[in-house]
Protein backbone atom coordinates (compact mmCIF):
# COMPACT_ATOMS: atom_id res chain seq x y z
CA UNK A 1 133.88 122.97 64.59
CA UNK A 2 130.53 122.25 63.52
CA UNK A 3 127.85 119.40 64.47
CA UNK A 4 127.12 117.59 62.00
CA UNK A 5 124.35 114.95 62.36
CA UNK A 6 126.55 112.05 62.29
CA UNK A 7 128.89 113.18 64.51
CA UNK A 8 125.96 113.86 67.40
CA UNK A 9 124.15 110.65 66.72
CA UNK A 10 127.42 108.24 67.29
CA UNK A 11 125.67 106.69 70.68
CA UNK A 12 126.63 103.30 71.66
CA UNK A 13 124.16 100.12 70.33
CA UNK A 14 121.84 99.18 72.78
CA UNK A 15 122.77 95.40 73.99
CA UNK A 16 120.79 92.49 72.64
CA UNK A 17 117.85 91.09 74.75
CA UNK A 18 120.72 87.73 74.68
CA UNK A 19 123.64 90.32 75.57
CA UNK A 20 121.64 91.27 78.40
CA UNK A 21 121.16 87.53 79.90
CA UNK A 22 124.62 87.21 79.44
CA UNK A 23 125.59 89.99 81.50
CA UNK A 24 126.93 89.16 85.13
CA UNK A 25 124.65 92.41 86.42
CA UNK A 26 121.38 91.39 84.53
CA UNK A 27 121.49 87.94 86.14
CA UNK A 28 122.57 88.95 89.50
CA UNK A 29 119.50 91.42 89.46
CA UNK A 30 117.26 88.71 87.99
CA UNK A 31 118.21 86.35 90.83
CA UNK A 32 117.67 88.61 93.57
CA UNK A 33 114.49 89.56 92.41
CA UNK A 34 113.31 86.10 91.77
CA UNK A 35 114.46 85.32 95.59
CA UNK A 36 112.75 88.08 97.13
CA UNK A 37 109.32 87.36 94.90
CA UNK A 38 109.49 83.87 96.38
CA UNK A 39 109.61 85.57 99.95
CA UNK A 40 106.33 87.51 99.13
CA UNK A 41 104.50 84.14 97.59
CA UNK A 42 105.42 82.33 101.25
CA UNK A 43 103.54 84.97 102.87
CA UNK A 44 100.84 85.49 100.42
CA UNK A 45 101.56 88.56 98.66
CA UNK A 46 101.38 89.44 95.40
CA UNK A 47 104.24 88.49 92.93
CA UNK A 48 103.11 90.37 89.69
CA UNK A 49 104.80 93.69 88.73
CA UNK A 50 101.54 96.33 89.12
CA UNK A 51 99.62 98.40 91.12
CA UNK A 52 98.09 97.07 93.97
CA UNK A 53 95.34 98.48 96.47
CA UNK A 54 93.92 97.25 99.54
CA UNK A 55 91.10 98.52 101.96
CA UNK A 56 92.82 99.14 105.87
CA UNK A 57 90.28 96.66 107.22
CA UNK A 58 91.77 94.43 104.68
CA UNK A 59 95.31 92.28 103.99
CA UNK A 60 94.18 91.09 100.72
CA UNK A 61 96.15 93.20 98.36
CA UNK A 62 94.45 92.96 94.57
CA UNK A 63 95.62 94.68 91.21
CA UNK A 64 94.48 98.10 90.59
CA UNK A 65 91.55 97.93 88.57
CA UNK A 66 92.31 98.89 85.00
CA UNK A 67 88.97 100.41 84.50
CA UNK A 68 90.22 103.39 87.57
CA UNK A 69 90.97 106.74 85.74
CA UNK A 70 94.55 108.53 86.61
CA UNK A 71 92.61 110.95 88.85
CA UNK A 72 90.87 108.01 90.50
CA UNK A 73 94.46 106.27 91.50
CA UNK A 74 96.49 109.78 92.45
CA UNK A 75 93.62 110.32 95.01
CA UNK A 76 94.05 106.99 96.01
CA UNK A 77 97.65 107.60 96.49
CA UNK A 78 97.01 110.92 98.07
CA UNK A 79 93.92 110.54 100.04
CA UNK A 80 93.94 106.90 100.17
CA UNK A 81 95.24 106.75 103.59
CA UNK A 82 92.13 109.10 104.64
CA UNK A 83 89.84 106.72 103.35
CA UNK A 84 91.07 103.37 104.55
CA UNK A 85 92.26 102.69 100.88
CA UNK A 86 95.69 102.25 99.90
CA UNK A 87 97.34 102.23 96.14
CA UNK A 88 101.08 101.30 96.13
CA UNK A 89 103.28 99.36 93.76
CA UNK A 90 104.91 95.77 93.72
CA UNK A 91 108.20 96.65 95.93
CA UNK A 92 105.89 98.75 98.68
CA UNK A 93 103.45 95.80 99.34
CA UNK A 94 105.67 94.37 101.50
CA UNK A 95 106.39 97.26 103.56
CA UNK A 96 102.88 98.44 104.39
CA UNK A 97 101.21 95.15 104.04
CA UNK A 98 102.98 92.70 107.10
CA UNK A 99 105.38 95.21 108.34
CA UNK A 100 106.49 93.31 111.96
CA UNK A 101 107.84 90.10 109.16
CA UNK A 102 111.63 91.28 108.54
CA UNK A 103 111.53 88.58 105.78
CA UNK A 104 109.01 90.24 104.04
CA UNK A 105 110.74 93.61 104.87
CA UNK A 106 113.78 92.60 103.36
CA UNK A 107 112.56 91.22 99.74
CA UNK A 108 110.57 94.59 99.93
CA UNK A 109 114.09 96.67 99.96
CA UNK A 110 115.29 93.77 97.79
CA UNK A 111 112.72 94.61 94.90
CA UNK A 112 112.86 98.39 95.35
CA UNK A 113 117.14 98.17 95.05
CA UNK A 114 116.41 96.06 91.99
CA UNK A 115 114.05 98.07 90.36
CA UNK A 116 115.92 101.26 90.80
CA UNK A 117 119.07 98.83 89.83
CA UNK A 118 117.27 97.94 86.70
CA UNK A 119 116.80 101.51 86.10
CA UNK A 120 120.32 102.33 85.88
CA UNK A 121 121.76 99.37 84.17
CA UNK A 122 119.56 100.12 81.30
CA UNK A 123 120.86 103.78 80.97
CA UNK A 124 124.37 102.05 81.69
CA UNK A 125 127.19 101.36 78.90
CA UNK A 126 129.42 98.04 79.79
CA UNK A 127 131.76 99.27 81.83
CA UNK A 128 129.26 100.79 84.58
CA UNK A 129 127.53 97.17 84.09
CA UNK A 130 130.77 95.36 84.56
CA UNK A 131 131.35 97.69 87.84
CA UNK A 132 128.12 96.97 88.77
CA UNK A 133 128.26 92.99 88.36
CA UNK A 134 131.60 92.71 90.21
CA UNK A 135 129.82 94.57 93.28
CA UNK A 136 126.97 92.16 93.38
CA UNK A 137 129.61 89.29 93.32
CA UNK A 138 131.44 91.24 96.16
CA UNK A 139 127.55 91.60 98.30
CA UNK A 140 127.31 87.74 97.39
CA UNK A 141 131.24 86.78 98.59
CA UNK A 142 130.49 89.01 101.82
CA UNK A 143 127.41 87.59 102.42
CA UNK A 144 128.91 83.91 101.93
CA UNK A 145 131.51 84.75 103.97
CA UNK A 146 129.49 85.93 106.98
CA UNK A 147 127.00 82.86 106.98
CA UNK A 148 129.89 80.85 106.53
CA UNK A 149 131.73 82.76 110.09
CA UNK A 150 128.44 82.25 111.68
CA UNK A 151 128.31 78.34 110.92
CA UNK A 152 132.01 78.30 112.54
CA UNK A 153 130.90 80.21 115.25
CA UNK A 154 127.59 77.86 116.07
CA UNK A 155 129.77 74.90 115.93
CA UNK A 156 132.53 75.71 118.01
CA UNK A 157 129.52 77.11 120.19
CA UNK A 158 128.27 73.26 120.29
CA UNK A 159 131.78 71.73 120.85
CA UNK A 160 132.18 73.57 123.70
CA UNK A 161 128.42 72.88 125.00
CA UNK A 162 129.44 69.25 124.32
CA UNK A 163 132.52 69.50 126.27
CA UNK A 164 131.37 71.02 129.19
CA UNK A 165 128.60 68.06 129.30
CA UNK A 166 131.31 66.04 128.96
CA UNK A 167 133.25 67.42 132.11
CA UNK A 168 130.08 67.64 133.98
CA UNK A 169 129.71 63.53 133.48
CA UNK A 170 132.94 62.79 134.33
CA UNK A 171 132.66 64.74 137.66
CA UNK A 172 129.86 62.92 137.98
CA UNK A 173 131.34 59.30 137.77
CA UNK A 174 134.21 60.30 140.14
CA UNK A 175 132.08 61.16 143.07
């Protein structure tokens, strides 16, 4: 059995830039990403994929300047702690910059899943991406299922806040 060039090169084509938009996965990535960049524009942060430093005195975050050298940003990553510098990417911004805001800690995790998402969609074939898609629809039924319990739960919490007004009145008016 030998291994012929053809037979080693027979890899799947790589989807279409259109294919992608298409796919259920692609757009469910694209529209948490979007949602959590919105998050870091309400509070100011960068929205641009890059890398960002800031000085520690500082919580204006600005894009790496392209004239630093590649030893001049790993010492910022390594040492830049030391020096009251720091160098991180997009998705860590929110997590060093405005840590106490859970909304900004959230669309932080939100763009690191997606980018590491992204990641493995692309080295995906359409099955995996199918998979994939019909787990972010179950994350999105879940979720619309638990805000949707919690609306229940607030307005049976108000009915009951209502009634016992209600009671209180009438005992009230019988005195």
């Amino acid at each position: 059995m030998s291994n012929t060039p053809e037979e080693t090169t027979d890899l799947p084509a790589s989807p279409t830039l259109d294919e992608l938009l298409q796919d259920p996965a692609w757009q469910a990535l694209a529209i948490a990403r979007r949602q959590a960049l919105e998050v870091y524009a309400r509070h100011r942060l960068p929205v641009s994929p890059a890398l960002y430093r800031r000085s520690g005195d500082r919580h204006v975050w600005r894009p790496a300047d392209e004239t630093l050298t590649a030893e001049e940003r790993w010492d910022l990553i390594v040492r830049g702690s030391e020096s009251g510098w720091r160098l991180v990417g997009l998705e860590r911004v929110g997590r060093i910059g405005r840590t106490r805001i859970v909304e900004v800690q959230m669309a932080a995790s939100i763009l690191s899943l997606t980018e590491a998402l992204t990641r493995r969609l692309e080295e995906s074939d359409a099955g995996a991406r199918a998979d994939m898609a019909r787990a972010f629809e179950l994350g999105r039924l879940t979720a619309a299922a638990d805000a949707q319990a919690e609306r229940v739960k607030r307005r049976k919490r108000r009915r009951a806040r209502l009634r016992a007004r209600a009671r209180r009145l009438e005992a009230g008016r019988s005195d």
